[in-house]
C-alpha atoms as a PDB file:
ATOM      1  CA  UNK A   1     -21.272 -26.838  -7.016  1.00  0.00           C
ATOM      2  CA  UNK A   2     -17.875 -27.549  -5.253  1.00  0.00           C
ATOM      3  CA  UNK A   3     -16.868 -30.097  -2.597  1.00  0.00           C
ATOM      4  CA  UNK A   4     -14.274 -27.736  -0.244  1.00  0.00           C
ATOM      5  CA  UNK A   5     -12.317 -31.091   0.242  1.00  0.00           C
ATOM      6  CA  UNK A   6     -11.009 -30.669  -3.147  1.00  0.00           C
ATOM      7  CA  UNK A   7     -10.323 -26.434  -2.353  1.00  0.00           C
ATOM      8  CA  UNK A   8      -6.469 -26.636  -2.619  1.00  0.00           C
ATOM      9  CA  UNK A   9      -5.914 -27.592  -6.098  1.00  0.00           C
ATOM     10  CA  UNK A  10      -8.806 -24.702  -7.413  1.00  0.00           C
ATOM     11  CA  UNK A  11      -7.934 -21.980  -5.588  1.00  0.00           C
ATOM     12  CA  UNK A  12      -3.780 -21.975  -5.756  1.00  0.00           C
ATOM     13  CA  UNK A  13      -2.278 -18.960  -4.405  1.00  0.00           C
ATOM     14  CA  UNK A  14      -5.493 -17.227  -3.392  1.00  0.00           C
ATOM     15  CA  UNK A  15      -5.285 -16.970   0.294  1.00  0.00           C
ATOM     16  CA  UNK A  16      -2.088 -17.467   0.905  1.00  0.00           C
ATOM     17  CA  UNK A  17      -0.113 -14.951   2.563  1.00  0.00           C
ATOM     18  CA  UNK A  18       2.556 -12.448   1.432  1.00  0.00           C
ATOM     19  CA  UNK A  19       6.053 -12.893   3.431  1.00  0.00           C
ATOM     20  CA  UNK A  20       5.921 -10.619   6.623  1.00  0.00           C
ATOM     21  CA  UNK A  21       7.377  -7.100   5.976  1.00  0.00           C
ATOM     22  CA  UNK A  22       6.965  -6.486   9.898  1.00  0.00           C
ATOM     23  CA  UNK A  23       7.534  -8.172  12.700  1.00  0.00           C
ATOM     24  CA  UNK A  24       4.897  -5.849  14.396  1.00  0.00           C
ATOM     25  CA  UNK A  25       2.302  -6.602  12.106  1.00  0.00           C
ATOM     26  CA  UNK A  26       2.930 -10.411  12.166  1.00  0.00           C
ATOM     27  CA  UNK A  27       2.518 -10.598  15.959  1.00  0.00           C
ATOM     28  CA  UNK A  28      -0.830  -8.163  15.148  1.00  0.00           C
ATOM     29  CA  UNK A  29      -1.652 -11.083  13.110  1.00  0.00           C
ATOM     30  CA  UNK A  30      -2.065  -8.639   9.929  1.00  0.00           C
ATOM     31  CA  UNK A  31      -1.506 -11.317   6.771  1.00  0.00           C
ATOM     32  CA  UNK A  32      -1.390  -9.277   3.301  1.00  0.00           C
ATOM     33  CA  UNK A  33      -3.034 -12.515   1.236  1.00  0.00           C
ATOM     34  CA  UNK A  34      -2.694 -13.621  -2.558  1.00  0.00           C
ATOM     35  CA  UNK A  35      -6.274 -12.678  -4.052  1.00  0.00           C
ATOM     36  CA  UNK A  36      -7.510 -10.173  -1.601  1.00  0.00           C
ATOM     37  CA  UNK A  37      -7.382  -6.375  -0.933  1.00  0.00           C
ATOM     38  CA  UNK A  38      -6.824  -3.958   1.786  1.00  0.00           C
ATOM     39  CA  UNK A  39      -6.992  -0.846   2.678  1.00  0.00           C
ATOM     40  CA  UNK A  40      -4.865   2.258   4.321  1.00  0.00           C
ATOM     41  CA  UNK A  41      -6.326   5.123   5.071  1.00  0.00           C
ATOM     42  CA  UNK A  42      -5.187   8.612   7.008  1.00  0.00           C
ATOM     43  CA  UNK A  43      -5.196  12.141   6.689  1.00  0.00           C
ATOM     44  CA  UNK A  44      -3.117  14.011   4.340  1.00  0.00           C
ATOM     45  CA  UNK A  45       0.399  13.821   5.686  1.00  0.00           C
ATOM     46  CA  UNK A  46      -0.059  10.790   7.703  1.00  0.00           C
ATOM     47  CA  UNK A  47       2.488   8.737   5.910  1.00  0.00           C
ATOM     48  CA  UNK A  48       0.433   5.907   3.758  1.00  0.00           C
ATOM     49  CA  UNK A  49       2.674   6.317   0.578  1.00  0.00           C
ATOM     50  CA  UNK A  50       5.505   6.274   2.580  1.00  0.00           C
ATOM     51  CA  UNK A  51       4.382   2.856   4.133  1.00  0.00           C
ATOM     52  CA  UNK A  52       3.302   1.143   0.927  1.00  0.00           C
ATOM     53  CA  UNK A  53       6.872   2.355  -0.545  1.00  0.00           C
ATOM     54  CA  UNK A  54       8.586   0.348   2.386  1.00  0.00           C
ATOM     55  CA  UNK A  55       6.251  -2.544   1.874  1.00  0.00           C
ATOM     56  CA  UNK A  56       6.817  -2.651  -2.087  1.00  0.00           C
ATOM     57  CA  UNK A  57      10.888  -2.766  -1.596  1.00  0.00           C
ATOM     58  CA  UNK A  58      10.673  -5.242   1.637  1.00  0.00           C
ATOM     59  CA  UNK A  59       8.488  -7.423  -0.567  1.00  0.00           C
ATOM     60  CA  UNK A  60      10.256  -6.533  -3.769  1.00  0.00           C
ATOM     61  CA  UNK A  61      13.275  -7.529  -1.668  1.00  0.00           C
ATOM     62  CA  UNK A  62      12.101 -10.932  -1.430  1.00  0.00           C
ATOM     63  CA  UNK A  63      11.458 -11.749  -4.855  1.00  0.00           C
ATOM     64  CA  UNK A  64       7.538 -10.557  -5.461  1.00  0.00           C
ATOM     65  CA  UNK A  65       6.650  -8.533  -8.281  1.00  0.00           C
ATOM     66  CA  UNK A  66       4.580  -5.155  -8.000  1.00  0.00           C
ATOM     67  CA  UNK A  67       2.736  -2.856  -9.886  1.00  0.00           C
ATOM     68  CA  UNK A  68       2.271   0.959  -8.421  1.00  0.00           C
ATOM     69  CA  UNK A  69      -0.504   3.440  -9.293  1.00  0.00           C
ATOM     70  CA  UNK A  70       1.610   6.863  -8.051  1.00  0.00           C
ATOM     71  CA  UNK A  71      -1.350   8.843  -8.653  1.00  0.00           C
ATOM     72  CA  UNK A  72      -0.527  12.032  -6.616  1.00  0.00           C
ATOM     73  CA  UNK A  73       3.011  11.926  -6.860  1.00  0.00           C
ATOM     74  CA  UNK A  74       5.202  12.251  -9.636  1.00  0.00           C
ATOM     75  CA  UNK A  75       7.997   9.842 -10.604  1.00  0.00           C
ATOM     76  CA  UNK A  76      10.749  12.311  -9.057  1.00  0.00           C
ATOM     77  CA  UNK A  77       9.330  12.102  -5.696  1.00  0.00           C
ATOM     78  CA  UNK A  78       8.958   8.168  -6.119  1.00  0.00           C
ATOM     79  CA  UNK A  79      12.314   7.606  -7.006  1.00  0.00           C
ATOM     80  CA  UNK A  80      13.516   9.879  -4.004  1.00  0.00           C
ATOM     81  CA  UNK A  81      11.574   7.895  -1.529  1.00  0.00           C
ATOM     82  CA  UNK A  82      12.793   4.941  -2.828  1.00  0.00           C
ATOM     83  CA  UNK A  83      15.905   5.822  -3.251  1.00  0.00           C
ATOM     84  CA  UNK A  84      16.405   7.289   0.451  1.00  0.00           C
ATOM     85  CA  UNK A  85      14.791   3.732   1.443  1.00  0.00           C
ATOM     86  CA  UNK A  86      16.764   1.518  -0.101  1.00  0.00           C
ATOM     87  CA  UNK A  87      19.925   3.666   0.317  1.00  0.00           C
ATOM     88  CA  UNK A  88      19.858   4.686   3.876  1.00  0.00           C
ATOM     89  CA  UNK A  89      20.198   8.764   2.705  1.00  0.00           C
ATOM     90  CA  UNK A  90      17.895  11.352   3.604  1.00  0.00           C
ATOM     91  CA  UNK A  91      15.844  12.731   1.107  1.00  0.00           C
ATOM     92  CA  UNK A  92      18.243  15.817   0.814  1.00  0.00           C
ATOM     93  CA  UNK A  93      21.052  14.197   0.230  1.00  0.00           C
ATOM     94  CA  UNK A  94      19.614  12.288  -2.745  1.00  0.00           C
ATOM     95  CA  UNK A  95      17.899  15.385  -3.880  1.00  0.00           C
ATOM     96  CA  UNK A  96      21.263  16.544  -3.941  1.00  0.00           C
ATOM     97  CA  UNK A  97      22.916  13.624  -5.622  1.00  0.00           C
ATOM     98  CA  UNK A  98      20.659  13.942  -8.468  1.00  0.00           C
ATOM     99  CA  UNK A  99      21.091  17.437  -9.606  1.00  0.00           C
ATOM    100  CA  UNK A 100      24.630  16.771  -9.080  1.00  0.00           C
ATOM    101  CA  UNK A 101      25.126  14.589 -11.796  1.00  0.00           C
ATOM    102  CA  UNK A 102      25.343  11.479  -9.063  1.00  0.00           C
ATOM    103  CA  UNK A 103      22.287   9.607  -9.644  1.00  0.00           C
ATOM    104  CA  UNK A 104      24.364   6.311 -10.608  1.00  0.00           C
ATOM    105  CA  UNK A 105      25.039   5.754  -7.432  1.00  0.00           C
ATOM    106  CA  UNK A 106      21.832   4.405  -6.451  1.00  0.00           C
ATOM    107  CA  UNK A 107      21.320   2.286  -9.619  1.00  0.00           C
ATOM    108  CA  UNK A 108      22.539  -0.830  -7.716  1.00  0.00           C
ATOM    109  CA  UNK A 109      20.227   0.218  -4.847  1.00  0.00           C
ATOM    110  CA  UNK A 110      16.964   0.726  -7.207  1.00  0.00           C
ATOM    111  CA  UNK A 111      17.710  -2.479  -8.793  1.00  0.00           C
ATOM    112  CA  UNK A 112      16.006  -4.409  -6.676  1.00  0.00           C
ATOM    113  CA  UNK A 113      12.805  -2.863  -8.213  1.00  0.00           C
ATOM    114  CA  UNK A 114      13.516  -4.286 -11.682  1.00  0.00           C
ATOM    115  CA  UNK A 115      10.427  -6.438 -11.298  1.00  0.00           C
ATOM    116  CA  UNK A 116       8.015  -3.433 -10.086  1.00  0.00           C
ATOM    117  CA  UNK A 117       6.075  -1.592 -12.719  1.00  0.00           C
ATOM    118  CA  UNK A 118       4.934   2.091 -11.789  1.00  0.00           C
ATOM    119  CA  UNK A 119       2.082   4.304 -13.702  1.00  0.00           C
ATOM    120  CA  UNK A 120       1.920   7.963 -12.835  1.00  0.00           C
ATOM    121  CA  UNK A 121      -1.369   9.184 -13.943  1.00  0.00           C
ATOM    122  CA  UNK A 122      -4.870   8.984 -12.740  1.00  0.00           C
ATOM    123  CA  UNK A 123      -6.570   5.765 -14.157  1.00  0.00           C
ATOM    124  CA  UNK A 124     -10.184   4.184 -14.258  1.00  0.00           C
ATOM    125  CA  UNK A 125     -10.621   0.131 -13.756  1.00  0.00           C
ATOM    126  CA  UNK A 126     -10.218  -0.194 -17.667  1.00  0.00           C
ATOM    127  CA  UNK A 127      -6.511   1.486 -17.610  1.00  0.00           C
ATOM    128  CA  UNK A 128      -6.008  -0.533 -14.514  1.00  0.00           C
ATOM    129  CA  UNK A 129      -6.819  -3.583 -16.195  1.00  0.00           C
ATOM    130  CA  UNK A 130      -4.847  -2.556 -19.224  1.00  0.00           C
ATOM    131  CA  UNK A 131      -1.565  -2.080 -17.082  1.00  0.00           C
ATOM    132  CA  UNK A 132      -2.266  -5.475 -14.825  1.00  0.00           C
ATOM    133  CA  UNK A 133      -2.588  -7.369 -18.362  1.00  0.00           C
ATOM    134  CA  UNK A 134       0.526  -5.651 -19.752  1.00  0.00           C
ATOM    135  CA  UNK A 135       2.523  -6.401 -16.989  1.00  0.00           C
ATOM    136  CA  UNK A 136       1.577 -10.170 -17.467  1.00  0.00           C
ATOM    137  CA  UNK A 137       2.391  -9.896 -21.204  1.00  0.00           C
ATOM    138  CA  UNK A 138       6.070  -8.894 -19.674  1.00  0.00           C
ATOM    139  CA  UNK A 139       6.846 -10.991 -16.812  1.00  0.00           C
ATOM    140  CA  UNK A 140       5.386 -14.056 -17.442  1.00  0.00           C
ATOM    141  CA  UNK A 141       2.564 -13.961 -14.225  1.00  0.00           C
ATOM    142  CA  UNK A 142       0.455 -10.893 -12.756  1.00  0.00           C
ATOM    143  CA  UNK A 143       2.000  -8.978 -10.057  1.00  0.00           C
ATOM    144  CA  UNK A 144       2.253 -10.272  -7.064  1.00  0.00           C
ATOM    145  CA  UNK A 145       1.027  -7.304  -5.152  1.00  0.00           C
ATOM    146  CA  UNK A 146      -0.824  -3.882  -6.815  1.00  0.00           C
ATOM    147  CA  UNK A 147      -0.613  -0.705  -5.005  1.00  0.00           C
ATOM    148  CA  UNK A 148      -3.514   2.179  -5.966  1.00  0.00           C
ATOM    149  CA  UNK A 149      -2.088   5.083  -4.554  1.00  0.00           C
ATOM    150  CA  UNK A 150      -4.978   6.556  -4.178  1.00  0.00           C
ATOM    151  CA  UNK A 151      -8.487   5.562  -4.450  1.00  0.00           C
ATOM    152  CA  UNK A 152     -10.048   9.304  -4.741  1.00  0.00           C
ATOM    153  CA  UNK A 153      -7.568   9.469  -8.273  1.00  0.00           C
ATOM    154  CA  UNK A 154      -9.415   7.226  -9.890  1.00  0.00           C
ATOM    155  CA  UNK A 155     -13.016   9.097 -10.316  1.00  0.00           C
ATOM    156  CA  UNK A 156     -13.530  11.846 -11.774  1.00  0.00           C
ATOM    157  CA  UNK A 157     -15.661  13.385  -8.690  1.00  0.00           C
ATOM    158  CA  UNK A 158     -13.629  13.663  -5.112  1.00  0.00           C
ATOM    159  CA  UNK A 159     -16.989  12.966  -3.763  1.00  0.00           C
ATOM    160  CA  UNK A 160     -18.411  10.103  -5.613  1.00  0.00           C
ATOM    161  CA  UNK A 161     -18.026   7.967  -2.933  1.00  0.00           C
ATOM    162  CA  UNK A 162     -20.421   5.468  -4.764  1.00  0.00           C
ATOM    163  CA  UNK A 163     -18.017   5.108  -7.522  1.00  0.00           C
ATOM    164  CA  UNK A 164     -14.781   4.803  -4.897  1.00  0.00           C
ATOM    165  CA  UNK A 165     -17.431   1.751  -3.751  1.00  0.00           C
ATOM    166  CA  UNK A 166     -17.744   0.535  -7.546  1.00  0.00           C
ATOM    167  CA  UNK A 167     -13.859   0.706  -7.979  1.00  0.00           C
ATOM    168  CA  UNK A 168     -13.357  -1.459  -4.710  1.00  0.00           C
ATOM    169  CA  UNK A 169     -15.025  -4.136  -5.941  1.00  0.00           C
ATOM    170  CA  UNK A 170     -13.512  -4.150  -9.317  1.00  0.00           C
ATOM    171  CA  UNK A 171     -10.313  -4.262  -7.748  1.00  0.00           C
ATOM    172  CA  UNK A 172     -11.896  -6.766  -5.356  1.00  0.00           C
ATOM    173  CA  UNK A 173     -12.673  -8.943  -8.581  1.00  0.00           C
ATOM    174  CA  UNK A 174      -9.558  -8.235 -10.347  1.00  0.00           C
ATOM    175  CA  UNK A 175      -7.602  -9.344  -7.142  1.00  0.00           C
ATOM    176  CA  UNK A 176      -9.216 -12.708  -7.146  1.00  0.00           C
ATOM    177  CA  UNK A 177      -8.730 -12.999 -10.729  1.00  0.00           C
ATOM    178  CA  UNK A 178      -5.209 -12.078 -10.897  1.00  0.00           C
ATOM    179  CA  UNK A 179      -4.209 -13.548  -7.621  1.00  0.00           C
ATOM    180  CA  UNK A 180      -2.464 -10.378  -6.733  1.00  0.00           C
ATOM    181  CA  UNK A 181      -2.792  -8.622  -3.571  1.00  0.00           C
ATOM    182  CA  UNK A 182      -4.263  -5.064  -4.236  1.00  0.00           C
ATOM    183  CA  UNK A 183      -3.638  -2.234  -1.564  1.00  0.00           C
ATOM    184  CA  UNK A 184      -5.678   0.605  -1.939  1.00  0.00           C
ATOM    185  CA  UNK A 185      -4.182   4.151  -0.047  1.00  0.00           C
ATOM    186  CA  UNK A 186      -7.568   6.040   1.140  1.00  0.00           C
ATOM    187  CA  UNK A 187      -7.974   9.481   2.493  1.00  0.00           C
ATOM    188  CA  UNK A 188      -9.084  10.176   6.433  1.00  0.00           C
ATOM    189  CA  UNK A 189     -11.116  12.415   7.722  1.00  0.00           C
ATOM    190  CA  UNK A 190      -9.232  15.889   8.508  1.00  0.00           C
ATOM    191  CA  UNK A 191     -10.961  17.023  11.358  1.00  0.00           C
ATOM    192  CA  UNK A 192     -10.144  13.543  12.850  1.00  0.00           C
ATOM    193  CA  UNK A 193      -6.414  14.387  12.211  1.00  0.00           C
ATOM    194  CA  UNK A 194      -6.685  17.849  13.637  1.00  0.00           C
ATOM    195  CA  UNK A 195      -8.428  17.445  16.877  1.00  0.00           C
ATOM    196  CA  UNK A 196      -6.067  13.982  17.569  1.00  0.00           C
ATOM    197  CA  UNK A 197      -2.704  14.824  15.850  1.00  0.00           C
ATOM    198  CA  UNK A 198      -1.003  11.616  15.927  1.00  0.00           C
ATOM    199  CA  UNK A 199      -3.636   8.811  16.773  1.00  0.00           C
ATOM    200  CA  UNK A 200      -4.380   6.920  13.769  1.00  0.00           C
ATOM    201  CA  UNK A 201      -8.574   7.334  12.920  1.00  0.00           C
ATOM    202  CA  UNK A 202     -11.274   4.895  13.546  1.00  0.00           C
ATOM    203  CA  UNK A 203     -13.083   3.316  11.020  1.00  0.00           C
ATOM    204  CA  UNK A 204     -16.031   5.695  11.283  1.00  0.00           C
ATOM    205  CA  UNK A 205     -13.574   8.402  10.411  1.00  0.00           C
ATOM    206  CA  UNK A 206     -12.624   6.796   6.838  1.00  0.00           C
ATOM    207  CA  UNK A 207     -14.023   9.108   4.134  1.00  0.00           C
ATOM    208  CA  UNK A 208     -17.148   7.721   2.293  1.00  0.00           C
ATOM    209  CA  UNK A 209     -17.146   4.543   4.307  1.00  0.00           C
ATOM    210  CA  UNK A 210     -15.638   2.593   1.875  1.00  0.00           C
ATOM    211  CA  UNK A 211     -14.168  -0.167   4.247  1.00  0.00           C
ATOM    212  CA  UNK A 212     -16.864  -3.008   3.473  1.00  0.00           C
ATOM    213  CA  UNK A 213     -15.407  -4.326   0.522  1.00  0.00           C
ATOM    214  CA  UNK A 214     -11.081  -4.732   1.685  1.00  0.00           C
ATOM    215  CA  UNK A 215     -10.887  -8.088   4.056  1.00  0.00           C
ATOM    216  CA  UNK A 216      -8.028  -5.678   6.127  1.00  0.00           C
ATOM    217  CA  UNK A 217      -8.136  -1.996   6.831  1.00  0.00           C
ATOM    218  CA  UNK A 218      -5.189  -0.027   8.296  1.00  0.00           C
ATOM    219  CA  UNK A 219      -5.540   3.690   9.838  1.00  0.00           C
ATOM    220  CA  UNK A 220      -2.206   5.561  10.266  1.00  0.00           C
ATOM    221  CA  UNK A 221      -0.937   8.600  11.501  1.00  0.00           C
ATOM    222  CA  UNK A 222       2.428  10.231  11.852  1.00  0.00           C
ATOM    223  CA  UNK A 223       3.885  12.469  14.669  1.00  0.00           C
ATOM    224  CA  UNK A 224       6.491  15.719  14.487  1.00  0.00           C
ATOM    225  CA  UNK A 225       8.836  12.824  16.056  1.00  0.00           C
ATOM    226  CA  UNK A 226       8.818  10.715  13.101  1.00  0.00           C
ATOM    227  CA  UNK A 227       6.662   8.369  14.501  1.00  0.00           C
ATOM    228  CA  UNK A 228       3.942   6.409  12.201  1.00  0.00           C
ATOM    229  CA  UNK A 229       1.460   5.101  14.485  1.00  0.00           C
ATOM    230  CA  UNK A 230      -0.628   2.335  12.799  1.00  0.00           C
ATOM    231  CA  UNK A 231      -4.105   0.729  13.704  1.00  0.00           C
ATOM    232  CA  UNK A 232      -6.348  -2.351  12.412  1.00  0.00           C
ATOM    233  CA  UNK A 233      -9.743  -1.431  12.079  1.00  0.00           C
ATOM    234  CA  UNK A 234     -11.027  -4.047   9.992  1.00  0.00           C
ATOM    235  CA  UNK A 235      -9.591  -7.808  10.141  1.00  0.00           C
ATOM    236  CA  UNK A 236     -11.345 -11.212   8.493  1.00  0.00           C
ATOM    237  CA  UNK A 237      -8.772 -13.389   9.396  1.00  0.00           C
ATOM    238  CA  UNK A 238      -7.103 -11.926  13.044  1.00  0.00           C
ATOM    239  CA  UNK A 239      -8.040  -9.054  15.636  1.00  0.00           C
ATOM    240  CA  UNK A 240      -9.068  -5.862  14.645  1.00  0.00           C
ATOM    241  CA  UNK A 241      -9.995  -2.382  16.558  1.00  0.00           C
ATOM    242  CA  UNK A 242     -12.777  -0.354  14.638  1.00  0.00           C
ATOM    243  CA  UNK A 243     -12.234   2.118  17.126  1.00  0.00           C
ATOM    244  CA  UNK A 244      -7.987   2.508  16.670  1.00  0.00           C
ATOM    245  CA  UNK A 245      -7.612   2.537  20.231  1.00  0.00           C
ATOM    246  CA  UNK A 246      -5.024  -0.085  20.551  1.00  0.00           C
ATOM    247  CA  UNK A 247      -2.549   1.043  17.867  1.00  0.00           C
ATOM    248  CA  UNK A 248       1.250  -0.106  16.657  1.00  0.00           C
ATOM    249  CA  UNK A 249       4.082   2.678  16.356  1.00  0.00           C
ATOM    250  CA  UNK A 250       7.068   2.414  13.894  1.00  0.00           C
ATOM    251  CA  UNK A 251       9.664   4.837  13.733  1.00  0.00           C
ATOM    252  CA  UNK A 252      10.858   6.573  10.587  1.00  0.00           C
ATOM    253  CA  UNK A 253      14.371   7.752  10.052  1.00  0.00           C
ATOM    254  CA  UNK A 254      15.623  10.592   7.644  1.00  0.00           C
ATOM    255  CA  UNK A 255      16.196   8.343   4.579  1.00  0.00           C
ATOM    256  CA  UNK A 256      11.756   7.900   5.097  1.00  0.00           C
ATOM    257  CA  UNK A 257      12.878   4.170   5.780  1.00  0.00           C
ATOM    258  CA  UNK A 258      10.131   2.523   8.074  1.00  0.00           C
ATOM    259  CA  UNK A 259      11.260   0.453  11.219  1.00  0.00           C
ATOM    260  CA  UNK A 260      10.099  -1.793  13.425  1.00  0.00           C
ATOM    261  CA  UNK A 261      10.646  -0.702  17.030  1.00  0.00           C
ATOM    262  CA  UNK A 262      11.848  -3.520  19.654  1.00  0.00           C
END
């Protein structure tokens, strides 16, 4: 048994927030916390590894650690997203660079990253665990924040939803163990995505229901216009939507760099 007057010197860092990537999310009151996890779920095409990739070089660019499960993407397409955001050129014109012989010039831009890990395979919780540990063994502490990019990599079944339940609250467990924050990328119904293009889904609409576990769950959404439209469907600790009514819109510019808007 505990006495909670004595909470602050057991439970450290768990709790505490990240620094705020967006200044629309902080006035949403959306807090990415030491020891939790989230979730971000959308269609195909609806820009969540493009958001996590801004998040993990805003937070990279102040000072916290990562570790990035690029599960459907391969480290070419990584580094060009990356690159593009942290460089301010389009995706073409890094594309270009690169088979060029011109990669060196983004070295100083990528450096930032130094402190960010990324595996580029499917994995179960064991690998997971195996990489988290590893990373420790390196750098002294546990990331600060984990991306799984995405959940439906890491069984063997698209459909085993019980087992994308299972892996939740591993990573749930490993989160509080670690004092990381884990953010899990999720898939969104289709048909949602094709009879609303644009509006982010509601909660009912993420695939398999796997939204108990996370403490905050994201739906997004992009438009033609290069808009990424963003909703809070599940929030312990501030205001959430289930049904992504109210929404926030960013804007993203050729380089795939993420911006606040006003």
């Amino acid at each position: 048994m505990y006495s909670l007057r004595k909470f602050a010197g057991r439970t450290g860092k768990i709790g505490q927030p990240l620094p705020d990537v967006y200044d629309t999310l902080t006035r949403a009151r959306i807090k990415f916390r030491h020891g939790g996890t989230s979730l971000i779920a959308g269609a195909p095409g609806s820009y969540k590894s493009i958001l996590a990739l801004n998040m993990l070089a805003k937070w990279a660019q102040q000072d916290i650690t990562g570790l990035y499960f690029s599960m459907d993407s391969d480290e070419f397409t990584v580094a060009k997203r990356l690159g593009g955001i942290l460089s301010g050129d389009s995706s073409e014109t890094f594309e270009a660079n690169v088979q060029n012989g011109r990669a060196d010039r983004y070295v100083n831009d990528l450096r930032v990253l130094d402190r960010c890990q990324f595996v580029y395979h499917g994995v179960d919780m064991e690998t997971i665990e195996k990489y988290v540990k590893s990373f420790e063994a390196v750098h002294g502490d546990y990331p600060g924040v984990i991306f799984v990019d995405n959940l439906i990599n890491t069984v063997d079944d698209p459909t085993d939803w019980g087992g994308m339940i299972r892996m939740l609250l591993d990573l749930d467990s490993l989160s509080r163990e670690t004092k990381s924050h884990i953010c899990v990328l999720h898939h969104a119904s289709e048909s949602w995505a094709e009879k609303n293009p644009g509006l982010p889904p509601p909660s009912a609409y993420i695939q398999g229901k796997v939204n108990q576990i996370p403490r905050l769950v994201l739906t997004v959404a992009a438009t033609p216009m290069l808009e990424l439209n963003v909703a809070v469907v599940k929030n312990t600790n501030g205001p959430a939507d289930p049904s992504a009514k109210h929404y926030r819109t960013f804007l993203v510019d050729e380089s795939m760099k993420v911006n606040d808007v006003g």
